[in-house]
C-alpha atoms as a PDB file:
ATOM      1  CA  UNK A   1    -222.043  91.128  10.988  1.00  0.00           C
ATOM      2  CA  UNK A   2    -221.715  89.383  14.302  1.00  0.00           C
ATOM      3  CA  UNK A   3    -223.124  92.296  16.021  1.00  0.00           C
ATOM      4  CA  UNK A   4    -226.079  91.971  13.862  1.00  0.00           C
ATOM      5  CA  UNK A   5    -226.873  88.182  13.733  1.00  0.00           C
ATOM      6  CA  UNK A   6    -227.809  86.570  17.561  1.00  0.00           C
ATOM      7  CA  UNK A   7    -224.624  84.112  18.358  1.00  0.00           C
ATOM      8  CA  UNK A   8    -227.169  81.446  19.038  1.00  0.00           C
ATOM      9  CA  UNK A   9    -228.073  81.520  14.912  1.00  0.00           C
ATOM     10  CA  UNK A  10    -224.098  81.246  14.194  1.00  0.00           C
ATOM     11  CA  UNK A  11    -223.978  78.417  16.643  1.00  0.00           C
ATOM     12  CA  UNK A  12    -226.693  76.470  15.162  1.00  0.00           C
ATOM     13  CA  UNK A  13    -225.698  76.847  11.759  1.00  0.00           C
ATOM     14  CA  UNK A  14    -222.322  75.561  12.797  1.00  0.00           C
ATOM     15  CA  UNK A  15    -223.916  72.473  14.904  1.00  0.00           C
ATOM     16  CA  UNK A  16    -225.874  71.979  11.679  1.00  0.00           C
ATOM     17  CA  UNK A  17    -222.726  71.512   9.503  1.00  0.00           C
ATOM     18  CA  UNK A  18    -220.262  68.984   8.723  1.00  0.00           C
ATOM     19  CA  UNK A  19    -216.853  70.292   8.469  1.00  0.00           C
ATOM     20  CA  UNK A  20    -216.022  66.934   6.956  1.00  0.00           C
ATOM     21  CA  UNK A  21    -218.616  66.817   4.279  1.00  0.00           C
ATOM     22  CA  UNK A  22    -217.692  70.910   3.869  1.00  0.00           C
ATOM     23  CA  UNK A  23    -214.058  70.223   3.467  1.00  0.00           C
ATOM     24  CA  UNK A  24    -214.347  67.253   1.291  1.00  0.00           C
ATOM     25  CA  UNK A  25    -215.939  69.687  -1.367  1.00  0.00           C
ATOM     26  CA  UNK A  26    -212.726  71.180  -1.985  1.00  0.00           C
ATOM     27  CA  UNK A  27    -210.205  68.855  -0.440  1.00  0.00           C
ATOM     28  CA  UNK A  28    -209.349  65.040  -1.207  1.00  0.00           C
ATOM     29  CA  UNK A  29    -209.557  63.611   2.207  1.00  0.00           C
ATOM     30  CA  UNK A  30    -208.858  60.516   3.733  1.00  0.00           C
ATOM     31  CA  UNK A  31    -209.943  58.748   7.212  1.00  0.00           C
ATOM     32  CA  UNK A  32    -206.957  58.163   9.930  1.00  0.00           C
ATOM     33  CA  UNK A  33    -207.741  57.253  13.425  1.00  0.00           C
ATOM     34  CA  UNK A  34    -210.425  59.785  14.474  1.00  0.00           C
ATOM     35  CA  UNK A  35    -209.289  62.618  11.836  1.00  0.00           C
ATOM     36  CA  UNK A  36    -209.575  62.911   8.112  1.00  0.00           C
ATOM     37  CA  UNK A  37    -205.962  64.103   6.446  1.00  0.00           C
ATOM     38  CA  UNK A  38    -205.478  65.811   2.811  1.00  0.00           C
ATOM     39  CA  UNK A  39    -203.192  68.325   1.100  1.00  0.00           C
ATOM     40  CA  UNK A  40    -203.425  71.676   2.637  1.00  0.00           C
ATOM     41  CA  UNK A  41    -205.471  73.994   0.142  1.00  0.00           C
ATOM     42  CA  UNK A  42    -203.835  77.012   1.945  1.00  0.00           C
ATOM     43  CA  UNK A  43    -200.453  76.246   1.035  1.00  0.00           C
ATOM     44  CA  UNK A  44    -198.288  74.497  -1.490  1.00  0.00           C
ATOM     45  CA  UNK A  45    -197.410  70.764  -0.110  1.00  0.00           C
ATOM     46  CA  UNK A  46    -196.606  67.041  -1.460  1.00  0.00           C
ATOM     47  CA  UNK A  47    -197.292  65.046   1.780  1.00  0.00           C
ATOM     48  CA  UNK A  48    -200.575  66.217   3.767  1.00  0.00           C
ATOM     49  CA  UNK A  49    -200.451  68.044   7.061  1.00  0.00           C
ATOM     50  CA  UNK A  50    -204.146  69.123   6.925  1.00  0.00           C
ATOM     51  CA  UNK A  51    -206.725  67.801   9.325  1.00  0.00           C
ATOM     52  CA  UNK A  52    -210.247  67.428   9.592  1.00  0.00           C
ATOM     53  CA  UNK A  53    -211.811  66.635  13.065  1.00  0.00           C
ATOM     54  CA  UNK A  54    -215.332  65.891  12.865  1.00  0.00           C
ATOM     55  CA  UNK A  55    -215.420  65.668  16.759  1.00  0.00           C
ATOM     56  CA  UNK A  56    -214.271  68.911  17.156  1.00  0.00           C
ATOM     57  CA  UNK A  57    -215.885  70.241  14.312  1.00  0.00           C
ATOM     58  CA  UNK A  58    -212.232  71.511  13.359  1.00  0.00           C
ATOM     59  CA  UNK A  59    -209.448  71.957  10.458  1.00  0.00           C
ATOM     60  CA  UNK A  60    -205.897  72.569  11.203  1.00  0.00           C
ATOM     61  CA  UNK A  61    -203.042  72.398   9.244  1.00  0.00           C
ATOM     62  CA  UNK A  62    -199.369  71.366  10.708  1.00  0.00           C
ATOM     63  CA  UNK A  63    -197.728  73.060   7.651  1.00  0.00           C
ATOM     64  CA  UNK A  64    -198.900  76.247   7.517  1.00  0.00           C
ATOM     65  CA  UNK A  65    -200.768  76.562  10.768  1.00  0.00           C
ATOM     66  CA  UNK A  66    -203.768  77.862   9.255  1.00  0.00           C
ATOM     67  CA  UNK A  67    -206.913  76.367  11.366  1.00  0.00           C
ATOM     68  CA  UNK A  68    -210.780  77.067  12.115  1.00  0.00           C
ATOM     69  CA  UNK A  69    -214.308  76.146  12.332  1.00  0.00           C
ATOM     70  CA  UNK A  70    -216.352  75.823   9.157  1.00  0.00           C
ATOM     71  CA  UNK A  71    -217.214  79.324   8.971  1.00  0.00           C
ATOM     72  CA  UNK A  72    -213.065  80.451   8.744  1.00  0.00           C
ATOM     73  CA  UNK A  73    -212.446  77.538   6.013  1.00  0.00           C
ATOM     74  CA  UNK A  74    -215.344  78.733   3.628  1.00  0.00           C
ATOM     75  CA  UNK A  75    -213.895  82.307   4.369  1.00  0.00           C
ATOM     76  CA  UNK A  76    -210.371  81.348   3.693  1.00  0.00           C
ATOM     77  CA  UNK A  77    -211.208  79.184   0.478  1.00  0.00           C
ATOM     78  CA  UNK A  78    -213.646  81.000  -1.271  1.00  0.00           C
ATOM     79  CA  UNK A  79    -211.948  84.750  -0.128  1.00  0.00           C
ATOM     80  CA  UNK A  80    -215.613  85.300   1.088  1.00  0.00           C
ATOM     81  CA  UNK A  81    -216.379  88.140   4.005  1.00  0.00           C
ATOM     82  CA  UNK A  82    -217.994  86.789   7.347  1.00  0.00           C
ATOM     83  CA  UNK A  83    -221.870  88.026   6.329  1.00  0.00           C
ATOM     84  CA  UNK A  84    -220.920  85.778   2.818  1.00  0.00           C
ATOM     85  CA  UNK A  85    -219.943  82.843   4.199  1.00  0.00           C
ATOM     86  CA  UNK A  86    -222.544  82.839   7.139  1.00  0.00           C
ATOM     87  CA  UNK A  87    -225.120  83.346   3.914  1.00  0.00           C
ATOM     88  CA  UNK A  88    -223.548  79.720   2.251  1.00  0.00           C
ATOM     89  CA  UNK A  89    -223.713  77.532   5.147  1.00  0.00           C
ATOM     90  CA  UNK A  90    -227.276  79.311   6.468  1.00  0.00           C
ATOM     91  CA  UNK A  91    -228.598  78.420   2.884  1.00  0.00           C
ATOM     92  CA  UNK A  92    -226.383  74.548   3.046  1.00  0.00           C
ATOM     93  CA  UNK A  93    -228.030  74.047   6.309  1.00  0.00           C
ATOM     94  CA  UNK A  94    -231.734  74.797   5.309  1.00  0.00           C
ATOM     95  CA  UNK A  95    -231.577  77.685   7.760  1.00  0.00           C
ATOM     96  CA  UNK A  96    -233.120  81.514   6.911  1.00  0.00           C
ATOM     97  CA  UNK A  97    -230.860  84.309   8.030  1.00  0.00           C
ATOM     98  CA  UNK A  98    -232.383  86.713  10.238  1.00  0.00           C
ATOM     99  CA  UNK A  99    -234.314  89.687   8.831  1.00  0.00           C
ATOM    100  CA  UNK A 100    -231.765  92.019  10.663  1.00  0.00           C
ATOM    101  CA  UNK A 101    -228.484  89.874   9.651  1.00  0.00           C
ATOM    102  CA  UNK A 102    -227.213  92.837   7.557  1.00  0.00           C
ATOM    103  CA  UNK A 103    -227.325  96.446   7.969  1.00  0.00           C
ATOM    104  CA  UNK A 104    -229.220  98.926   5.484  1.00  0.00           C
ATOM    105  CA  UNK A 105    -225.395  99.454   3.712  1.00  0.00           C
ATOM    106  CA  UNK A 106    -224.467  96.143   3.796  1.00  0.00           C
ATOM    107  CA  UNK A 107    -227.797  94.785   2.232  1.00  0.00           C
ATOM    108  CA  UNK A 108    -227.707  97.593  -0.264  1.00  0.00           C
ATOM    109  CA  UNK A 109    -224.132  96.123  -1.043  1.00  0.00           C
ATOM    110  CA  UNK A 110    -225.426  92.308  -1.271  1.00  0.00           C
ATOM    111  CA  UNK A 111    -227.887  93.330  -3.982  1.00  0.00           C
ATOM    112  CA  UNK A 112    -225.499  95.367  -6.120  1.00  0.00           C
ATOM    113  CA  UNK A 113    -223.474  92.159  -6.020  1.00  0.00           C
ATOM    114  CA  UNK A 114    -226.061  89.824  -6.722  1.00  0.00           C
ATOM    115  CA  UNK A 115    -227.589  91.946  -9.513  1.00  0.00           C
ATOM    116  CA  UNK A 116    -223.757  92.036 -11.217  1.00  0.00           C
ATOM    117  CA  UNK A 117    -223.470  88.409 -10.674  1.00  0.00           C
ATOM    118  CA  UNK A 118    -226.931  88.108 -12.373  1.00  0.00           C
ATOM    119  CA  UNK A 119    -225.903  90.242 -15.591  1.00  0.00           C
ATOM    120  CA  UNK A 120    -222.859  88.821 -16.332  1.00  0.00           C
ATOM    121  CA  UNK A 121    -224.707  85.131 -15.832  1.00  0.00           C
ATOM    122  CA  UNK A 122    -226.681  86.616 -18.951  1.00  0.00           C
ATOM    123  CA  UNK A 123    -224.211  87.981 -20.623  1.00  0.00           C
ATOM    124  CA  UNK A 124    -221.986  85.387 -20.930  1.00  0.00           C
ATOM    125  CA  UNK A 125    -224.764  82.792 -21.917  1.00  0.00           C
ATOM    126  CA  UNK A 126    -226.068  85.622 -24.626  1.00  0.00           C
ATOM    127  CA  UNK A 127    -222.344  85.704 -25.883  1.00  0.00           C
ATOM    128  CA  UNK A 128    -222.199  81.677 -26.116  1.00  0.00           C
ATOM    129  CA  UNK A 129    -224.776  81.262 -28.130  1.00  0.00           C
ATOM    130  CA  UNK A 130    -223.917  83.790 -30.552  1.00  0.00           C
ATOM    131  CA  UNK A 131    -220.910  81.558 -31.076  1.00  0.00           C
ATOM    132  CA  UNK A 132    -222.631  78.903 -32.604  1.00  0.00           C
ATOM    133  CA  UNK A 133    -225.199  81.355 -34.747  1.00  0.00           C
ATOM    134  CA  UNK A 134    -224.260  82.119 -38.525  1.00  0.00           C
ATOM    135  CA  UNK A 135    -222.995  85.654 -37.229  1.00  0.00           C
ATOM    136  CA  UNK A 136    -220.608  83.881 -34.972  1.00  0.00           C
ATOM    137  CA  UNK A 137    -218.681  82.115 -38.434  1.00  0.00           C
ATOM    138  CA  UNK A 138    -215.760  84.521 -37.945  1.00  0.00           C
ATOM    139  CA  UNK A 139    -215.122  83.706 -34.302  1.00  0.00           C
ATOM    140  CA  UNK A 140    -215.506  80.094 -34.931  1.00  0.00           C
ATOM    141  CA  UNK A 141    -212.997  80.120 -37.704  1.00  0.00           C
ATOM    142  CA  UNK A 142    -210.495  82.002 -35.468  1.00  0.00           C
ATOM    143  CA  UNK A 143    -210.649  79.987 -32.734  1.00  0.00           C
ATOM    144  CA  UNK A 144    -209.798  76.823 -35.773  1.00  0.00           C
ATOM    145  CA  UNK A 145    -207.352  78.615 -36.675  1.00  0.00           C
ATOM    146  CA  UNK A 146    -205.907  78.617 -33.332  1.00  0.00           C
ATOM    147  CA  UNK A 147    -206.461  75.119 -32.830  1.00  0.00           C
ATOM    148  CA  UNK A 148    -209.401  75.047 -30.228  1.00  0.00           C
ATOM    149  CA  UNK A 149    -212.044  72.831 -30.481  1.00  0.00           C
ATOM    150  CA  UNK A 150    -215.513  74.231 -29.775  1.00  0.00           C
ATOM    151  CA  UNK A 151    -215.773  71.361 -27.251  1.00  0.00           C
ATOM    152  CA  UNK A 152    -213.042  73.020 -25.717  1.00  0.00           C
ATOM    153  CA  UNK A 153    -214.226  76.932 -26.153  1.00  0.00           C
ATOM    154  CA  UNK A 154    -217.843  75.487 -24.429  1.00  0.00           C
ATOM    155  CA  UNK A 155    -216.041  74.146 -21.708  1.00  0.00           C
ATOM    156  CA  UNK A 156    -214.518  77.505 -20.470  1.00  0.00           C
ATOM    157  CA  UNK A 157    -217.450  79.198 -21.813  1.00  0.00           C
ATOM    158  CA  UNK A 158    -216.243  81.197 -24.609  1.00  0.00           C
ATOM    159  CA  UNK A 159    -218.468  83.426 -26.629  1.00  0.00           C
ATOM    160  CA  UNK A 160    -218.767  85.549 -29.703  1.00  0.00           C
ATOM    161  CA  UNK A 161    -219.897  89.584 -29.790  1.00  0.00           C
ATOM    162  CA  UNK A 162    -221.845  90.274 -32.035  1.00  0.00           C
ATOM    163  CA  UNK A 163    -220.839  93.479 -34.370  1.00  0.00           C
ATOM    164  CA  UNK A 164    -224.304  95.405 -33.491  1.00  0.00           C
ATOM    165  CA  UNK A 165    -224.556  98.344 -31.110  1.00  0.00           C
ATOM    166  CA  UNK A 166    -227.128  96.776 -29.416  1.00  0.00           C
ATOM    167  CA  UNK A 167    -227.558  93.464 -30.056  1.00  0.00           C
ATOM    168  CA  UNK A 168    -226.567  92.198 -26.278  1.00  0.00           C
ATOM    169  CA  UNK A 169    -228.646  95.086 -24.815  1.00  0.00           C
ATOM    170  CA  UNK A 170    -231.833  94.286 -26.848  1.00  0.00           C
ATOM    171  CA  UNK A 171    -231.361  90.937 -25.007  1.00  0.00           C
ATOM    172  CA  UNK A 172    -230.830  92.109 -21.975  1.00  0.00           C
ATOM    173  CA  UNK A 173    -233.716  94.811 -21.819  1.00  0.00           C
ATOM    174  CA  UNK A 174    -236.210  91.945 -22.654  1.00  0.00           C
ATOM    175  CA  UNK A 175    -234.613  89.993 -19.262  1.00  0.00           C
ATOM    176  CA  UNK A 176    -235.663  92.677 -17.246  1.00  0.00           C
ATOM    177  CA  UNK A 177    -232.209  94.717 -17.220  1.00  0.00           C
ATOM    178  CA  UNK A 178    -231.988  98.407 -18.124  1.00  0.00           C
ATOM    179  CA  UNK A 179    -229.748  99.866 -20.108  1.00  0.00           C
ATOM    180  CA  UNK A 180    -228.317 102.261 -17.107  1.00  0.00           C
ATOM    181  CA  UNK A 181    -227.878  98.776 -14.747  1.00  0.00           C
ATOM    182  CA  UNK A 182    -225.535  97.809 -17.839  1.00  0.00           C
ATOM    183  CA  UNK A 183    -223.706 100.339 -17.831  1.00  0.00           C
ATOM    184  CA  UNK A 184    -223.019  99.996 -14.019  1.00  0.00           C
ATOM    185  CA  UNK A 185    -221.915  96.458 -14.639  1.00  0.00           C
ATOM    186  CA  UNK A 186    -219.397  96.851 -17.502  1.00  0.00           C
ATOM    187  CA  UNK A 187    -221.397  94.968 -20.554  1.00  0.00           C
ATOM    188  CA  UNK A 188    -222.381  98.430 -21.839  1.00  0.00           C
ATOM    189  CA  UNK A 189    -221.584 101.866 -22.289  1.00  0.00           C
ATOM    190  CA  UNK A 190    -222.670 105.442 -22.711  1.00  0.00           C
ATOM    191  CA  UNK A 191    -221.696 107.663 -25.236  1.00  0.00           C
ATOM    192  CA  UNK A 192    -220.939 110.913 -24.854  1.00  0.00           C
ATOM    193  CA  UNK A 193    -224.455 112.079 -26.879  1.00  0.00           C
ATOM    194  CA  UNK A 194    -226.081 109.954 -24.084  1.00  0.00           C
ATOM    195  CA  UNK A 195    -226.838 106.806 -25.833  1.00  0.00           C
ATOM    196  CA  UNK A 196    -225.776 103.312 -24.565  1.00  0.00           C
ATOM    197  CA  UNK A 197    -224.544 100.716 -26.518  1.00  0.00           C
ATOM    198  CA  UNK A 198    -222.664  97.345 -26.133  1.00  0.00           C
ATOM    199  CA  UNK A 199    -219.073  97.561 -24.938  1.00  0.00           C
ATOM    200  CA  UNK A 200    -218.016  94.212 -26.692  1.00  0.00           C
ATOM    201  CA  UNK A 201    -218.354  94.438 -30.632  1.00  0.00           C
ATOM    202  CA  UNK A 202    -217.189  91.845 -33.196  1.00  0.00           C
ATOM    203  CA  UNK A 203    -215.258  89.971 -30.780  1.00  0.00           C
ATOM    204  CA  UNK A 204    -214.272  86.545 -28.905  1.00  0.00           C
ATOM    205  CA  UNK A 205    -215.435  86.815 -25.613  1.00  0.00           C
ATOM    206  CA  UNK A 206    -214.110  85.233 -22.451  1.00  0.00           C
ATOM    207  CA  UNK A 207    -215.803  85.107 -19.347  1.00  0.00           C
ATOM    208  CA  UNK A 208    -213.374  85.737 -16.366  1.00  0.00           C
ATOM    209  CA  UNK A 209    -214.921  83.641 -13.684  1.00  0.00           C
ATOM    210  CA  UNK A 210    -214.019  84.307  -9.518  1.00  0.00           C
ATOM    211  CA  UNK A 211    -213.458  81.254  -6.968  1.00  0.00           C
ATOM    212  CA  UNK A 212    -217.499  80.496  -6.910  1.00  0.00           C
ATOM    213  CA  UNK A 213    -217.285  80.144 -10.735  1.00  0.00           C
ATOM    214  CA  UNK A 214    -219.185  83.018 -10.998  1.00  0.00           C
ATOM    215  CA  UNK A 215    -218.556  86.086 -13.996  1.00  0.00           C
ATOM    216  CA  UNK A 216    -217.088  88.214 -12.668  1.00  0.00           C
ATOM    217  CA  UNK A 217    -215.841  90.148 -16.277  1.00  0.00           C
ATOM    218  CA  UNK A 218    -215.135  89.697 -19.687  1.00  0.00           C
ATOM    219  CA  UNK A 219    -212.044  89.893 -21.864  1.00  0.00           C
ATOM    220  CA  UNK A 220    -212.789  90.300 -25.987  1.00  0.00           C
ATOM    221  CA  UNK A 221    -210.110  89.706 -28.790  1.00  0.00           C
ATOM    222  CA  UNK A 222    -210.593  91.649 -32.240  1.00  0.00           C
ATOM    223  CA  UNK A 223    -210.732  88.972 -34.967  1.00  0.00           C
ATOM    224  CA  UNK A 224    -208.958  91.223 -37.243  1.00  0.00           C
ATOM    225  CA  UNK A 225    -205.383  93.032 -37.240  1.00  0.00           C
ATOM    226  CA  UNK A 226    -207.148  96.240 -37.487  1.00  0.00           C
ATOM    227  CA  UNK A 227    -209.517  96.357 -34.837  1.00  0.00           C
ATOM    228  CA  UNK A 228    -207.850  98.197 -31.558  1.00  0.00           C
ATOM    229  CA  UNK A 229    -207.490  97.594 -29.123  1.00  0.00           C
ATOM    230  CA  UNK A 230    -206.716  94.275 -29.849  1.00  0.00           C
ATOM    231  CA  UNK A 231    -207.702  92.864 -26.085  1.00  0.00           C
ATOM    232  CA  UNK A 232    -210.563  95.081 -24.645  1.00  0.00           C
ATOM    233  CA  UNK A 233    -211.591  94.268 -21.177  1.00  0.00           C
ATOM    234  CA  UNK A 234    -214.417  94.580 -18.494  1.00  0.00           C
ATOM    235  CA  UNK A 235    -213.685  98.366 -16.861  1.00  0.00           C
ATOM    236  CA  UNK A 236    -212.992  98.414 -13.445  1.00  0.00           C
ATOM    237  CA  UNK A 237    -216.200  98.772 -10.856  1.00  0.00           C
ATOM    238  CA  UNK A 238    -216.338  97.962  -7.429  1.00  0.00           C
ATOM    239  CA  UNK A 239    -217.214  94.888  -8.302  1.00  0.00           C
ATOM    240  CA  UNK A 240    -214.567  93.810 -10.919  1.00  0.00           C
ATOM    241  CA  UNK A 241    -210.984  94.305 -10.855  1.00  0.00           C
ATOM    242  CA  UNK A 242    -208.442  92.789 -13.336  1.00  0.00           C
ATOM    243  CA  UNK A 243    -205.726  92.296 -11.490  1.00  0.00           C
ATOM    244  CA  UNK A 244    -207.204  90.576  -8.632  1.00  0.00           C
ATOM    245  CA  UNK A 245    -208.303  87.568 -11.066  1.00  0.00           C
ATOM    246  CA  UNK A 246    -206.557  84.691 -13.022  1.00  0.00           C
ATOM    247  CA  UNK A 247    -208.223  83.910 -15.963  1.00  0.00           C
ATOM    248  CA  UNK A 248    -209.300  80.150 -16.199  1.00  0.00           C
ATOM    249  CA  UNK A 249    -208.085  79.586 -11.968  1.00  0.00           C
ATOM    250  CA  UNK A 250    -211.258  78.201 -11.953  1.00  0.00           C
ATOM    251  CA  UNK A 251    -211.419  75.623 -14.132  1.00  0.00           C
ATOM    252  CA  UNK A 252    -207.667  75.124 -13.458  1.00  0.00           C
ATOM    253  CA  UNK A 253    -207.750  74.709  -9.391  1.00  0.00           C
ATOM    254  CA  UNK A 254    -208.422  71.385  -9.056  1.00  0.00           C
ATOM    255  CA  UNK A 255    -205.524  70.348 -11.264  1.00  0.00           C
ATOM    256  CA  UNK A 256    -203.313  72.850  -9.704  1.00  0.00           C
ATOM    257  CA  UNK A 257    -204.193  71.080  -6.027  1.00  0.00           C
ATOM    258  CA  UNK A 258    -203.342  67.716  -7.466  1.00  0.00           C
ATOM    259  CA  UNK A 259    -200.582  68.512  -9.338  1.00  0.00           C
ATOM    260  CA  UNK A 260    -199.133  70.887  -6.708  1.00  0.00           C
ATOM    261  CA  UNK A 261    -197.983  73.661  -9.391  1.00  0.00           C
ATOM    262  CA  UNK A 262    -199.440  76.051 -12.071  1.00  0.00           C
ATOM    263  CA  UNK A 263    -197.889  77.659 -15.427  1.00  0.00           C
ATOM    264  CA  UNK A 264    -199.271  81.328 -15.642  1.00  0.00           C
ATOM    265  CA  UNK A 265    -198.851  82.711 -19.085  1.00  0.00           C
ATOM    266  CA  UNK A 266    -199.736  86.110 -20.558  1.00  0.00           C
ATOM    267  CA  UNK A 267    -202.472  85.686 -22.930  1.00  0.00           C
ATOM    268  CA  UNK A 268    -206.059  83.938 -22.821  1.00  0.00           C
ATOM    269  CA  UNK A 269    -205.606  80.841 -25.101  1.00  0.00           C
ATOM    270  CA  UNK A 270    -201.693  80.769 -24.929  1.00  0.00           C
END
């Protein structure tokens, strides 16, 4: 993308942005001398080696030797490409990209993404308040039995399928979304006589979030022993790959900065 975008546009969006105020989003810093100083969020670490110069308009850290302008932090952190990150701290800055920032592919890519990103938003908000509805009384009465609060299940945004063919696609048809553009993102698939119906059915849903917070995917349990697969997941698409996400990393991160360590266990609500 830096062939595409005038290095006079990068270099006012950088001029326009405080690594300092960009850093402390993610990072707990604190002021020594003429540099700010924090745990490194690029590697594991109990005393901080990370710096922030705000003259330089520079991080660095002494552990890992991982260091940059604004644009190679947001890129690091968020596991964002260049066009990406130039996008977030354009759109932090109050600054419009160029019309010819990305090329005809790479524009055709941004608004496959974005119109996932939007689908699953829907989805998963569909899903969590069909927890809460009368047809949701099994899901809520699993999750008791488990011993998680609905407090808790809103929190990480859980949801409830509803046993219906079409229920989420009825939904998602009157926001605008076609049955075939489900089908490309995962919620929805099409059976072999051609019809499309809901991939989820008569299950507890969780959103799998990415680093932004956005849904990425879904994973649903069967409430029953009889229902299989028991755990039935988002498919793979160019968009959403299992493996490459942690369920709940999230909500988790910030505790797993402070505390310096994580637990990773197999199942959603072990």
């Amino acid at each position: 993308m830096r062939g595409f975008v005038p290095g006079e546009f990068i270099e006012e969006v950088l001029s326009r942005t405080d690594i300092v105020a960009l850093v402390a989003d993610y990072v707990r810093l604190v002021k020594r001398g003429q540099r700010y100083v924090g745990l490194c969020p690029f590697h594991q670490e109990r005393t901080p080696s990370f710096t922030v110069s705000p003259d330089k308009q520079f991080f660095y850290c002494f552990g890992c030797g991982t260091g940059g302008d604004a644009l190679k932090f947001l890129i690091l952190r968020e596991n964002l490409s260049f066009p990406e990150a130039l996008r977030r701290l354009a759109d932090r800055a109050g600054l419009k990209l160029p019309a010819v920032a990305l090329d005809p592919e790479a524009e055709k890519r941004r608004r496959e993404r974005e119109e996932v990103w939007e689908i699953n938003r829907l989805t998963a908000e569909f899903y969590a308040r069909q927890l809460h509805e009368p047809s949701g009384a099994l899901a809520r009465q699993y999750l008791e039995k488990r011993g998680l609060p609905l407090v808790v299940a809103s929190k990480f945004g859980l949801g409830f399928a509803p046993d219906s063919p079409e229920a989420l696609l009825y939904f998602l048809r009157r926001q605008g979304v076609s049955g075939e553009a489900a089908v490309r993102c995962g919620v929805a698939v099409r059976l072999e006589s051609g019809a499309v119906v809901d991939r989820f059915r008569g299950r507890l849903i969780f959103p799998i979030h990415d680093a932004r917070g956005r849904v990425a995917g879904f994973g649903g349990r069967a409430l029953d022993d009889t229902t299989q697969p028991k755990y039935l997941n988002s498919p793979q698409t160019p968009f959403f790959n299992k493996r490459d996400f942690l369920y709940a990393l999230y909500q988790a991160r910030d505790a797993i900065r402070e505390k310096g360590s994580a637990v990773i266990v197999e199942g959603y609500l072990d």
